[in-house]
C-alpha atoms as a PDB file:
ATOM      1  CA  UNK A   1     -18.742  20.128 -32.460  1.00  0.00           C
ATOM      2  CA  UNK A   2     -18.226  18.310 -29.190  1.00  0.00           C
ATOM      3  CA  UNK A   3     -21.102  16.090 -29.333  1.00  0.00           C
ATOM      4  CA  UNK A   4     -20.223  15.013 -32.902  1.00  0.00           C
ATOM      5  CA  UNK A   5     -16.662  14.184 -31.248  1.00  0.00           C
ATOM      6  CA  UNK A   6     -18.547  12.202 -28.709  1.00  0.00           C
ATOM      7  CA  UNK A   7     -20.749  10.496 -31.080  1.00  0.00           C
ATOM      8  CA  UNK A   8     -17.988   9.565 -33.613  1.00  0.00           C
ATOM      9  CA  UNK A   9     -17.126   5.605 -32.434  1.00  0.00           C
ATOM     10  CA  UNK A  10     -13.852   6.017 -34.905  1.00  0.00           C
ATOM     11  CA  UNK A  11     -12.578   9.100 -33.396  1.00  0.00           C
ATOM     12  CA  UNK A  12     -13.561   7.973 -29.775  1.00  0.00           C
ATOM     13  CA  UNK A  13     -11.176   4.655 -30.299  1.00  0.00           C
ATOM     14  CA  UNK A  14      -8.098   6.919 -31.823  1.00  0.00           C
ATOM     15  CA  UNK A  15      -8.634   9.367 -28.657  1.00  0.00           C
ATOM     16  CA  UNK A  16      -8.228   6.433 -26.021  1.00  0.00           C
ATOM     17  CA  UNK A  17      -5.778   4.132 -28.333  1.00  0.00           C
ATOM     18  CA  UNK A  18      -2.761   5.503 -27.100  1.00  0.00           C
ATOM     19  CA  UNK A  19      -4.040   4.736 -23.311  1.00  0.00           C
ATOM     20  CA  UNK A  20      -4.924   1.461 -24.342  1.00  0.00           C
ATOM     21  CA  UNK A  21      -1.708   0.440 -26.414  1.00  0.00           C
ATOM     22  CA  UNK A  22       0.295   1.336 -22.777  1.00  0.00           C
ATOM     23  CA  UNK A  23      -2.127  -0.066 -20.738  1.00  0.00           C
ATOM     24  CA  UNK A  24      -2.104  -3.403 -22.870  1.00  0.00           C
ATOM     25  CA  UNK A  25       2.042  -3.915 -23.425  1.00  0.00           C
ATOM     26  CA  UNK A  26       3.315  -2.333 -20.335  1.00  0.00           C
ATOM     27  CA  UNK A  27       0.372  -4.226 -17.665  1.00  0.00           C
ATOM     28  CA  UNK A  28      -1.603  -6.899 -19.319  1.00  0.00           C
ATOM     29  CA  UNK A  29       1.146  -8.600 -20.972  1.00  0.00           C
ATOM     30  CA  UNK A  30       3.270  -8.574 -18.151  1.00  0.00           C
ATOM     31  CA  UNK A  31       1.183  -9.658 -16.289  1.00  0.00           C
ATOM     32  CA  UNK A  32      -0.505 -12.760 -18.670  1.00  0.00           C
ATOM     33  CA  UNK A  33       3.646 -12.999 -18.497  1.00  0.00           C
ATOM     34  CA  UNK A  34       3.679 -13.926 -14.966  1.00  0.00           C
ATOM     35  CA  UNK A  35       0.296 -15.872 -14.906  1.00  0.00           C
ATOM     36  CA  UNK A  36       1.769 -18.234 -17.478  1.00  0.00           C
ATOM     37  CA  UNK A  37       5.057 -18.634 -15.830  1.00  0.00           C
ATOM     38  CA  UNK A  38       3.491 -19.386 -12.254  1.00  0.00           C
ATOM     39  CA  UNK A  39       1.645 -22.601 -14.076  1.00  0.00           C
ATOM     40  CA  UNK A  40       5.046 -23.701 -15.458  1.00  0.00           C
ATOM     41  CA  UNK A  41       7.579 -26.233 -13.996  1.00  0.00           C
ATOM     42  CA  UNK A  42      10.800 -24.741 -12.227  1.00  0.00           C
ATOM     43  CA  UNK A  43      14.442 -24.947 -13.460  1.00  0.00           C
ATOM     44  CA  UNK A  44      16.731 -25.423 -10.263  1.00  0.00           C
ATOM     45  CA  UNK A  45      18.831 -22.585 -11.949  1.00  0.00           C
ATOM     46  CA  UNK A  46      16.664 -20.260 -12.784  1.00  0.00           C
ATOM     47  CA  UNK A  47      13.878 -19.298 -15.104  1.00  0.00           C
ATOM     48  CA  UNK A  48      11.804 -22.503 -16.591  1.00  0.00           C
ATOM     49  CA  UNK A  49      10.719 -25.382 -17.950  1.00  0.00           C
ATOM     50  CA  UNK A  50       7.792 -25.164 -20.665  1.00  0.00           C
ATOM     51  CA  UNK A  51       5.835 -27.974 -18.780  1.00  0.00           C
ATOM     52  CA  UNK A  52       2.661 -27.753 -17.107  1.00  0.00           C
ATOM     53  CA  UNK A  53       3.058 -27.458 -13.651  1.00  0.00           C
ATOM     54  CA  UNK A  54       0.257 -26.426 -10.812  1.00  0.00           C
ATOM     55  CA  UNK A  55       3.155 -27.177  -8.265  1.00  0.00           C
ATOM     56  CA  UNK A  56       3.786 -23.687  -7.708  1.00  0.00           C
ATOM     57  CA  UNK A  57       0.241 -22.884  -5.857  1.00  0.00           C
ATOM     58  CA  UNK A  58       0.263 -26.378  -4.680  1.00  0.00           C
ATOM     59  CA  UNK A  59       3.257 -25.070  -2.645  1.00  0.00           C
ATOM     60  CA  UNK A  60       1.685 -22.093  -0.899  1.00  0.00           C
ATOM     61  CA  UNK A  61      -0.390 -24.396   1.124  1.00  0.00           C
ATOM     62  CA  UNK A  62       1.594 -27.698   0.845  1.00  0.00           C
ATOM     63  CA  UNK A  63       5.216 -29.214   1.035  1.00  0.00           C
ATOM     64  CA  UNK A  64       6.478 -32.554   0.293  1.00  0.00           C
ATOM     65  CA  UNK A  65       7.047 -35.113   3.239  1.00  0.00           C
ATOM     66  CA  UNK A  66      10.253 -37.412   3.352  1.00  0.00           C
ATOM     67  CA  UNK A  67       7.622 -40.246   1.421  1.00  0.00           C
ATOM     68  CA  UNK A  68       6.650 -37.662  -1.202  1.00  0.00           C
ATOM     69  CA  UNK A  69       3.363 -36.982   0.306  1.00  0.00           C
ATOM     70  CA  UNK A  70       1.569 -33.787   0.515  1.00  0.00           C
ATOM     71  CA  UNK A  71       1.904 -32.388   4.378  1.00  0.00           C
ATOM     72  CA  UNK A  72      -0.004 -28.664   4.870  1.00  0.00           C
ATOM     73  CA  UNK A  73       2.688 -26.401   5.799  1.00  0.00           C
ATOM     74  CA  UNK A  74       1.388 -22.838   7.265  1.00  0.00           C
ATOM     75  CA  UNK A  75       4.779 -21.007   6.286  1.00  0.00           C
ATOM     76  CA  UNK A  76       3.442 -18.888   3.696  1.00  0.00           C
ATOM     77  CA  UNK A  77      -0.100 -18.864   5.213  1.00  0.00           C
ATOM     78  CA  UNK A  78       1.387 -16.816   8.260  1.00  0.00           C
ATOM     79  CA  UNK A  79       3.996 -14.729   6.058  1.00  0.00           C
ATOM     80  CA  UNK A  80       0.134 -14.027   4.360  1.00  0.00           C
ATOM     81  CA  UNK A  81      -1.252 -13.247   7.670  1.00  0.00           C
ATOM     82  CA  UNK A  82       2.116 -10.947   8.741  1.00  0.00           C
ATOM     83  CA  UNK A  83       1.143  -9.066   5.399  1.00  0.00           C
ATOM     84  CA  UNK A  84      -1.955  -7.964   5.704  1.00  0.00           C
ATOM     85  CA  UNK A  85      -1.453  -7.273   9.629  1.00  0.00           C
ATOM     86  CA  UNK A  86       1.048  -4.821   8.480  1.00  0.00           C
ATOM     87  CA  UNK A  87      -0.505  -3.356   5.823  1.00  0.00           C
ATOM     88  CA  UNK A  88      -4.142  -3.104   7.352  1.00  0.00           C
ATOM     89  CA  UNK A  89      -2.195  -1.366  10.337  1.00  0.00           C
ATOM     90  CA  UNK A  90      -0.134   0.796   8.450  1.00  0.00           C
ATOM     91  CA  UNK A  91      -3.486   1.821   6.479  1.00  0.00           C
ATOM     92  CA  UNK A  92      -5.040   2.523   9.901  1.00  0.00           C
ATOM     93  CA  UNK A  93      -1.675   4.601  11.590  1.00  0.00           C
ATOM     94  CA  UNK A  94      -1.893   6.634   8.566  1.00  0.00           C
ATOM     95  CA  UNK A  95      -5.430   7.096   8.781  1.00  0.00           C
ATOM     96  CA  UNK A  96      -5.283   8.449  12.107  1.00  0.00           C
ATOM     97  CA  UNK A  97      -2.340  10.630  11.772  1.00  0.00           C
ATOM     98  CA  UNK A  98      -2.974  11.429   7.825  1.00  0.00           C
ATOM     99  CA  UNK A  99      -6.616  13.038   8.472  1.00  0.00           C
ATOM    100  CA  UNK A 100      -5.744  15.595  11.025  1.00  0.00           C
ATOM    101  CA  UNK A 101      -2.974  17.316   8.839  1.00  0.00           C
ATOM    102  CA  UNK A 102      -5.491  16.989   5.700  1.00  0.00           C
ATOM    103  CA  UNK A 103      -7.917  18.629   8.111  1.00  0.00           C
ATOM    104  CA  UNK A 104      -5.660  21.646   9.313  1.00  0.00           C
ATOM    105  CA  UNK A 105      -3.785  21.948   5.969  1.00  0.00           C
ATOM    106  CA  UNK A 106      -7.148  22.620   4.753  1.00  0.00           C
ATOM    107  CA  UNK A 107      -8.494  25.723   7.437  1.00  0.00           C
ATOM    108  CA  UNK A 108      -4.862  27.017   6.491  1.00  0.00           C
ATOM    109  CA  UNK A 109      -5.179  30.321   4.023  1.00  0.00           C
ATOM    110  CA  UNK A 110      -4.683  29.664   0.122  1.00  0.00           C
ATOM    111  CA  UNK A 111      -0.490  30.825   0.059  1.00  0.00           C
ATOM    112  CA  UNK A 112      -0.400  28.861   3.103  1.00  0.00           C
ATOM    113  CA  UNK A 113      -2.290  25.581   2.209  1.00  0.00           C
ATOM    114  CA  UNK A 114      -0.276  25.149  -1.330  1.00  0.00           C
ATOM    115  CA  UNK A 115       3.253  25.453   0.731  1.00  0.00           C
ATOM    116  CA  UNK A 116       2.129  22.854   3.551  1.00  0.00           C
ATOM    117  CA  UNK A 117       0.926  20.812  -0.045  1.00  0.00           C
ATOM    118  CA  UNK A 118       4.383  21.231  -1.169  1.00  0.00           C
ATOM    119  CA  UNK A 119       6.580  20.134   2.067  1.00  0.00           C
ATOM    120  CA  UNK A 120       4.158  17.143   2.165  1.00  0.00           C
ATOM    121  CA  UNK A 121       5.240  16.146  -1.089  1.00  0.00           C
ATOM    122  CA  UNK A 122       9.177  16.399  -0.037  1.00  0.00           C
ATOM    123  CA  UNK A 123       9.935  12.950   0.742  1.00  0.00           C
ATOM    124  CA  UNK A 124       8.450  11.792  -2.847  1.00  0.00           C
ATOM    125  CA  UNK A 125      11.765  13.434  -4.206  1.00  0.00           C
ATOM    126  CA  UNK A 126      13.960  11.507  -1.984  1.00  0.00           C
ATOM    127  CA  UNK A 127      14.780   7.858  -2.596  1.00  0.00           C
ATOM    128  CA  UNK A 128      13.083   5.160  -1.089  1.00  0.00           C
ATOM    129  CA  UNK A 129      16.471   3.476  -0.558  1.00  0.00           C
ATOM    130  CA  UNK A 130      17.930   6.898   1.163  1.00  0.00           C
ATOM    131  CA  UNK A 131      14.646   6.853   3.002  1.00  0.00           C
ATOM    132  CA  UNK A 132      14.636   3.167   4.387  1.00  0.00           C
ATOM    133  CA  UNK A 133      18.368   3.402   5.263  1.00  0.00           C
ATOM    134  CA  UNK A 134      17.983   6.783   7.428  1.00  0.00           C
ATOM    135  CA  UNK A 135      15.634   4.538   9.717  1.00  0.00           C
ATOM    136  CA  UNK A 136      18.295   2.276  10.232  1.00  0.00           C
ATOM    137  CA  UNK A 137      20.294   4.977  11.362  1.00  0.00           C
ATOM    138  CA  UNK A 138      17.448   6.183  13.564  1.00  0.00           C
ATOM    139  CA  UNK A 139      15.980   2.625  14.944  1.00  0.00           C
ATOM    140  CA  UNK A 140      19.441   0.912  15.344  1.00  0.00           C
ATOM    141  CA  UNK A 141      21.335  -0.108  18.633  1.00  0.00           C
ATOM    142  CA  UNK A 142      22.848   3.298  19.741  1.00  0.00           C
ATOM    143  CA  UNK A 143      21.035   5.081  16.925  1.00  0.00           C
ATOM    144  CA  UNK A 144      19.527   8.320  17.082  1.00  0.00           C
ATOM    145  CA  UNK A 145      16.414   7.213  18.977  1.00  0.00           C
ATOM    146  CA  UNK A 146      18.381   5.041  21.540  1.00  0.00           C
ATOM    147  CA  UNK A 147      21.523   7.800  22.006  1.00  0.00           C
ATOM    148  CA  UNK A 148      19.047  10.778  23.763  1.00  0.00           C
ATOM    149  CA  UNK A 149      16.588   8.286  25.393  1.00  0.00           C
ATOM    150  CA  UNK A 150      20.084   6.920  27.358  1.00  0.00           C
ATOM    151  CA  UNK A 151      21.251   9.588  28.009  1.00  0.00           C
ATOM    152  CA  UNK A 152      18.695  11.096  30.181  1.00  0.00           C
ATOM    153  CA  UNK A 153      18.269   7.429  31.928  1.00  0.00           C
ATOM    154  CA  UNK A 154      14.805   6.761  30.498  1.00  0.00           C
ATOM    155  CA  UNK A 155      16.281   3.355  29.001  1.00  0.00           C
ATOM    156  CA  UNK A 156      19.285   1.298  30.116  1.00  0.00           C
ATOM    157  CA  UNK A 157      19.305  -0.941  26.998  1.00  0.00           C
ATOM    158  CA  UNK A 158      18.631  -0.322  23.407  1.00  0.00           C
ATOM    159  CA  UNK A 159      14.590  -0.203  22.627  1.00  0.00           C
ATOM    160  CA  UNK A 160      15.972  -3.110  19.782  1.00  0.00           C
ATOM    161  CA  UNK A 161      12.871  -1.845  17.350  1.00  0.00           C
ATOM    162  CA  UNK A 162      15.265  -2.644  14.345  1.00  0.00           C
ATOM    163  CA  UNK A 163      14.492  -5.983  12.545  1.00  0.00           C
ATOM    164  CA  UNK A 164      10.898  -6.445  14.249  1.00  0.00           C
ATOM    165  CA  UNK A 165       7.531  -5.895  12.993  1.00  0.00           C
ATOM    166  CA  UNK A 166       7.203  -2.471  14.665  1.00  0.00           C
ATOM    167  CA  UNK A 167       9.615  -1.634  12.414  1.00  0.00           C
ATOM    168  CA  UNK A 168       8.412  -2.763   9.287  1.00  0.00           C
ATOM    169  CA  UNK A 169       5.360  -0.476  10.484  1.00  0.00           C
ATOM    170  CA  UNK A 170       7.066   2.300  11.280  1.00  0.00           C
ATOM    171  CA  UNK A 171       8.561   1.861   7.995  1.00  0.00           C
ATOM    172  CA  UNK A 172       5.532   1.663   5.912  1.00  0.00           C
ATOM    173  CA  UNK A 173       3.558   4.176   7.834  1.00  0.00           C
ATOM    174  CA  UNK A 174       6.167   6.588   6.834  1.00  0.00           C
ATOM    175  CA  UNK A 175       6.690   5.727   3.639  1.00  0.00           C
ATOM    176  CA  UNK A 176       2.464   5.965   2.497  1.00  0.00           C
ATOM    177  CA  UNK A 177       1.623   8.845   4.888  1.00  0.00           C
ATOM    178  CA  UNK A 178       1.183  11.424   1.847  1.00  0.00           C
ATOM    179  CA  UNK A 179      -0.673   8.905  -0.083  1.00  0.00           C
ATOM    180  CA  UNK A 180      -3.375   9.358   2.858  1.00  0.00           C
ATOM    181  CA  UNK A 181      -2.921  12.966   3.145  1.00  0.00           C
ATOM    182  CA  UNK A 182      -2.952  14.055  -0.245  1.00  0.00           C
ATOM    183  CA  UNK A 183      -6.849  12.318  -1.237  1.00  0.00           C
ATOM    184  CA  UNK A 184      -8.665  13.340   2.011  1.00  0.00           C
ATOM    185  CA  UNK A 185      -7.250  16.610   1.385  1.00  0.00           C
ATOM    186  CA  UNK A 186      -8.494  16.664  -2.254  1.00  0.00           C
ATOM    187  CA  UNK A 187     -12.187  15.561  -0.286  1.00  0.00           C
ATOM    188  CA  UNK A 188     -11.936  18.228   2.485  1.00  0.00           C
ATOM    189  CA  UNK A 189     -11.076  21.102  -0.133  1.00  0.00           C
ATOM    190  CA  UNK A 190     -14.386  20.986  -1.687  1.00  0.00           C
ATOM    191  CA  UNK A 191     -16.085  20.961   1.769  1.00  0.00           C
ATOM    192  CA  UNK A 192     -18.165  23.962   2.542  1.00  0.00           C
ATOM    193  CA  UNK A 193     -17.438  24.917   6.077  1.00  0.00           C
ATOM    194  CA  UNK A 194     -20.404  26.191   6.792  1.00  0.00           C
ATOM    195  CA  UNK A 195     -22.054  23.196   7.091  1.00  0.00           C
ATOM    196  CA  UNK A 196     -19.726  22.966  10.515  1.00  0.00           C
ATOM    197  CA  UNK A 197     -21.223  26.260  11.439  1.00  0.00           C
ATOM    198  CA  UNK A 198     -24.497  25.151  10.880  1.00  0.00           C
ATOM    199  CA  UNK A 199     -23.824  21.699  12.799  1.00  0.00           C
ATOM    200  CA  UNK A 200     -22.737  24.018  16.162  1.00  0.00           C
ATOM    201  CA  UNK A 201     -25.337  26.634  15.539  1.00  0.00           C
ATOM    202  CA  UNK A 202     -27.383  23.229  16.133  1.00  0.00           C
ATOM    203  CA  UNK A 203     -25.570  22.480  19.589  1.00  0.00           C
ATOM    204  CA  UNK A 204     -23.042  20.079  18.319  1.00  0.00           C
ATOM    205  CA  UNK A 205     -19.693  19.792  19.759  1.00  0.00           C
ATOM    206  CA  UNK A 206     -16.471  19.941  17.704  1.00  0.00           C
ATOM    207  CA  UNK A 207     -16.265  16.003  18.047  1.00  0.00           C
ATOM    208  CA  UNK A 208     -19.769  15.455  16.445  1.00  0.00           C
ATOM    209  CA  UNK A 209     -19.484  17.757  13.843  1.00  0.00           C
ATOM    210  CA  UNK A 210     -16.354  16.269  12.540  1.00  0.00           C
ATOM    211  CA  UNK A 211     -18.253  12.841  12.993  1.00  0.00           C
ATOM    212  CA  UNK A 212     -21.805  14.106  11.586  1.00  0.00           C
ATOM    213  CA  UNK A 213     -20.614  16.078   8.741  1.00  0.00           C
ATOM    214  CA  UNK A 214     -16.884  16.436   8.037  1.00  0.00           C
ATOM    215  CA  UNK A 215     -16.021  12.847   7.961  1.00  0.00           C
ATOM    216  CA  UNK A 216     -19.059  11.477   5.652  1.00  0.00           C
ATOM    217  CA  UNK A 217     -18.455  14.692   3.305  1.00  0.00           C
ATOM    218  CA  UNK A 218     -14.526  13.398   3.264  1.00  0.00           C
ATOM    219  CA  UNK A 219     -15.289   9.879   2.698  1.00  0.00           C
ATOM    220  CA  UNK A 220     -14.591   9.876  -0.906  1.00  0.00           C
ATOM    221  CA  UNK A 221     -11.267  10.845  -0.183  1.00  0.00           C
ATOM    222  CA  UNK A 222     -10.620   8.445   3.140  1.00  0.00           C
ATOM    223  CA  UNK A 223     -11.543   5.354   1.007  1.00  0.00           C
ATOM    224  CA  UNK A 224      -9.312   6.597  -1.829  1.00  0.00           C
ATOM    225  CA  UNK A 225      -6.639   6.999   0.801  1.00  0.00           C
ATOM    226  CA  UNK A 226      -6.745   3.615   2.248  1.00  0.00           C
ATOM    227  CA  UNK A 227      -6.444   1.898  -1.308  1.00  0.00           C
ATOM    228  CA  UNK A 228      -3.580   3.854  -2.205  1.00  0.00           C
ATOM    229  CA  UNK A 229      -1.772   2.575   0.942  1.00  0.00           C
ATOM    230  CA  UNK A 230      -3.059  -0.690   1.394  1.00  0.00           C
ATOM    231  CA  UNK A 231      -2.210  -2.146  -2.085  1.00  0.00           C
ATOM    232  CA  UNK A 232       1.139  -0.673  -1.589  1.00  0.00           C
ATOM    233  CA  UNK A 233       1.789  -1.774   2.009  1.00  0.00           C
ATOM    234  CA  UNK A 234       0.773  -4.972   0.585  1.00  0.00           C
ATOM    235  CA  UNK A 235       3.406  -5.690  -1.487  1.00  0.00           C
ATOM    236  CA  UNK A 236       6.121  -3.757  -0.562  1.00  0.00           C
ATOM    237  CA  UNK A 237       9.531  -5.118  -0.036  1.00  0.00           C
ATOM    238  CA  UNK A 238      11.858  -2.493   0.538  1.00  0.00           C
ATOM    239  CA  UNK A 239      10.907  -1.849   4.264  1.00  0.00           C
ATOM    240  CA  UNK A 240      10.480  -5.294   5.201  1.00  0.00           C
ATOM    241  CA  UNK A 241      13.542  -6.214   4.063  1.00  0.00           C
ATOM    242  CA  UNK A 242      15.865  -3.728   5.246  1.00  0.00           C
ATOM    243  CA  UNK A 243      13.973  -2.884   8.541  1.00  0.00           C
ATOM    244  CA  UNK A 244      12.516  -6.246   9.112  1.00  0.00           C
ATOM    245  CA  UNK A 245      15.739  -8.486   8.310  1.00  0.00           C
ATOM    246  CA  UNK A 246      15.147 -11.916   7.026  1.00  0.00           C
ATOM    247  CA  UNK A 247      13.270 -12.912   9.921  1.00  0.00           C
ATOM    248  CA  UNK A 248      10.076 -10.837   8.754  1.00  0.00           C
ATOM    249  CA  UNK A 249       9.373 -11.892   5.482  1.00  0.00           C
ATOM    250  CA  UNK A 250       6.165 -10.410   3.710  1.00  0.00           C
ATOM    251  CA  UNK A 251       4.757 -10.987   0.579  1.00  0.00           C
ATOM    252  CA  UNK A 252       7.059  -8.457  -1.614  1.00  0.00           C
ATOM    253  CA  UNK A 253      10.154  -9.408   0.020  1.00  0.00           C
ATOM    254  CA  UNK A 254       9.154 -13.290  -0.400  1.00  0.00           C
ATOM    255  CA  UNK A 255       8.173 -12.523  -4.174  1.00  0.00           C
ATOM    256  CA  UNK A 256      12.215 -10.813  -4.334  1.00  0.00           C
ATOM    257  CA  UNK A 257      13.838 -13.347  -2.648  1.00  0.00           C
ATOM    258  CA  UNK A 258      12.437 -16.396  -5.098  1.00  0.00           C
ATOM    259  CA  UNK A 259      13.357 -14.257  -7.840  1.00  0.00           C
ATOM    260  CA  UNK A 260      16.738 -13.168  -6.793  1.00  0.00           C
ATOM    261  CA  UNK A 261      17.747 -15.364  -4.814  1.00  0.00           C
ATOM    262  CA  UNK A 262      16.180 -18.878  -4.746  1.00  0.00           C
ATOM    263  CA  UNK A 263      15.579 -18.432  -8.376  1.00  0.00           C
ATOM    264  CA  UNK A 264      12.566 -20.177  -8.275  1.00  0.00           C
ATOM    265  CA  UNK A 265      10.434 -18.343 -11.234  1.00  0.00           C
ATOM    266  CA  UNK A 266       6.838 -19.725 -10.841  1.00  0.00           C
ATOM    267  CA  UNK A 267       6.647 -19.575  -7.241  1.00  0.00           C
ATOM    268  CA  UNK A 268       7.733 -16.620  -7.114  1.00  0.00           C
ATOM    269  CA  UNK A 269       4.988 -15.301 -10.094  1.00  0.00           C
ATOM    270  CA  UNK A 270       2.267 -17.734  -7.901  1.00  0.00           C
ATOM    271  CA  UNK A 271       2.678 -15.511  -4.714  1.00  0.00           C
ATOM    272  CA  UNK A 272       2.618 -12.116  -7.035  1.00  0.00           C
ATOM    273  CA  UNK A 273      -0.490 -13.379  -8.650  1.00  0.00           C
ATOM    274  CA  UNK A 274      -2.209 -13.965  -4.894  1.00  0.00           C
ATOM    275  CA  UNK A 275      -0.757  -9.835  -4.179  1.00  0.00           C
ATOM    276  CA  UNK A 276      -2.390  -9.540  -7.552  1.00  0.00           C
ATOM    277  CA  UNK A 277      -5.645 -11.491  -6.426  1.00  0.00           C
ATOM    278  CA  UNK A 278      -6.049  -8.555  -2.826  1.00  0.00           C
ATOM    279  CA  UNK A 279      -4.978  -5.710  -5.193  1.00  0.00           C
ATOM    280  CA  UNK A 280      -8.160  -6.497  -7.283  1.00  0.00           C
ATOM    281  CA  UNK A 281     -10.132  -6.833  -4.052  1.00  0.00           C
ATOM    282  CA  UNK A 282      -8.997  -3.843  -3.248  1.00  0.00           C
ATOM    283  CA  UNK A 283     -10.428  -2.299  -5.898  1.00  0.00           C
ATOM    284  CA  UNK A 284     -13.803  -4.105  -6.279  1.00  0.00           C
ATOM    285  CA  UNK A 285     -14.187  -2.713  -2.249  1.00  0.00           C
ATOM    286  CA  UNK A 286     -13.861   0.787  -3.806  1.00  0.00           C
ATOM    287  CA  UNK A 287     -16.105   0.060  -6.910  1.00  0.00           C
ATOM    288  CA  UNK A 288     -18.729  -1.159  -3.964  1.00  0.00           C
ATOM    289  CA  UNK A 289     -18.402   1.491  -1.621  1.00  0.00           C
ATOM    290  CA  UNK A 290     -18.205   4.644  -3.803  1.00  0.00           C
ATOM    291  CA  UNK A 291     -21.582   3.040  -6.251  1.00  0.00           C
ATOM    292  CA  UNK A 292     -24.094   3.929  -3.233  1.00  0.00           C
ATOM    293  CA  UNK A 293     -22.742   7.514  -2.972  1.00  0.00           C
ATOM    294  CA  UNK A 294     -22.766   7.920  -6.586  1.00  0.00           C
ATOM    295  CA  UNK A 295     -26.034   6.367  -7.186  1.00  0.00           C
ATOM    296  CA  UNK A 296     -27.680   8.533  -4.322  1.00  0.00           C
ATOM    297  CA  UNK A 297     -25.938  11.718  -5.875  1.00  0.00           C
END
């Protein structure tokens, strides 16, 4: 019966049509939405005129001088840079501090395990908002990091992390830290452990058998990890703008800020079609790296 289910084209397309009715309306139309708004002309007030325009990409890279010519302008080409810097180093912080707990929540006992699973999933009930605004509690002048550190004369000043980059990454590294944990974990589950025996029975240290044989066995999981908080980091605006002030724009909180406040429609859908253009690199990096693993399975 469930190989004439499989074979059945008619009864394969009303299985996946429902997927594929959301996936259309709620994704691909937005976002053929946006890509024909970004190649439209701007209306000073908002939304836009139905004119061709390319001036909207033109503008990433270009401004207009007092003569009306084209000067480069690197503006947006170093908010860019600031963007990935963040997110490629908030991919790596939770990397480094993600794999450990995936690693020990995974030697834990079964009853143990699912309740460390459970208090890792915590903050995901808590707003993002709530979230972002308790570390401006905690980063601000006379906050809760500054307060004890004075106190016990280790600083005479504030630290001033608030509105600066190490912020942001703070930020971000907190906010995607289960997205790390959670897939390596999923990796590391399946691992048979005594492969790690069999790696010291062979006179290898703790160090290489995490390097020879847990971390190649996890790799699945790592990679999956460091999409699902790269493509994020990417384009989030939420941390940037409340922990980074206007000072430290990124991509998201540029991509906000032409929509709600400069109103300007098609830039703003240009520079979410270049987040758009890294989020499918992103991607076709994971297609790439997991095909030789599958392949040689």
């Amino acid at each position: 019966m469930s190989s004439a289910f499989e074979s059945h084209p008619a009864t394969r397309w009303g299985a996946l049509a429902p997927a594929v009715v959301v996936i259309g309306v709620f994704m691909l139309v937005p976002i053929l939405i946006m890509a024909v708004i970004s190649l439209l002309e701007a209306n000073p007030y908002g939304g836009v005129y139905h004119h061709f325009s390319p001036a909207a990409y033109v503008q990433l890279l270009f401004e207009f001088d007092l003569d009306d010519s084209l000067v480069f302008n690197p503006g947006y080409l170093i908010i860019l840079l600031r963007s990935l810097v963040l997110a490629l180093l908030a991919t790596l912080s939770c990397l480094a501090l993600g794999f450990p707990v995936a690693f020990y929540v995974t030697r834990q006992p079964p009853r143990r395990r699912n309740l460390l699973v459970l208090l890792i999933t915590i903050p995901f009930w808590t707003n993002l908002l709530v979230r972002a605004f308790a570390w401006i509690i905690i980063l601000g002048r006379g906050g809760v990091l500054d307060t004890p550190l004075k106190a016990l004369g280790i600083i005479d000043e504030s630290l001033g992390l608030l509105y600066t980059d190490q912020a942001i990454l703070i930020g971000l590294t907190y906010t995607y830290l289960p997205l790390m944990v959670l897939p390596i974990y999923a990796s590391l589950e399946k691992l048979d452990f005594r492969l790690v025996e069999a790696a010291s029975d062979l006179y290898a240290d703790n160090l290489t058998a995490v390097r020879k044989v847990v971390i190649p066995l996890a790799l699945p999981g790592i990679i999956a990890g460091c999409i699902l908080v790269f493509v994020p980091a990417l384009g989030d605006f939420i941390s940037p703008t409340l922990l980074g002030g206007a000072k430290h724009l990124t991509l998201g909180s540029l991509v906000q800020f032409q929509f709600a406040t400069a109103r300007n429609w098609p830039f703003g859908s240009a520079v979410a079609m270049l987040l758009l253009v890294f989020v499918a690199i992103g991607a076709a990096a994971y297609v790439m790296l997991a095909r030789p693993r599958d392949t040689a399975r």
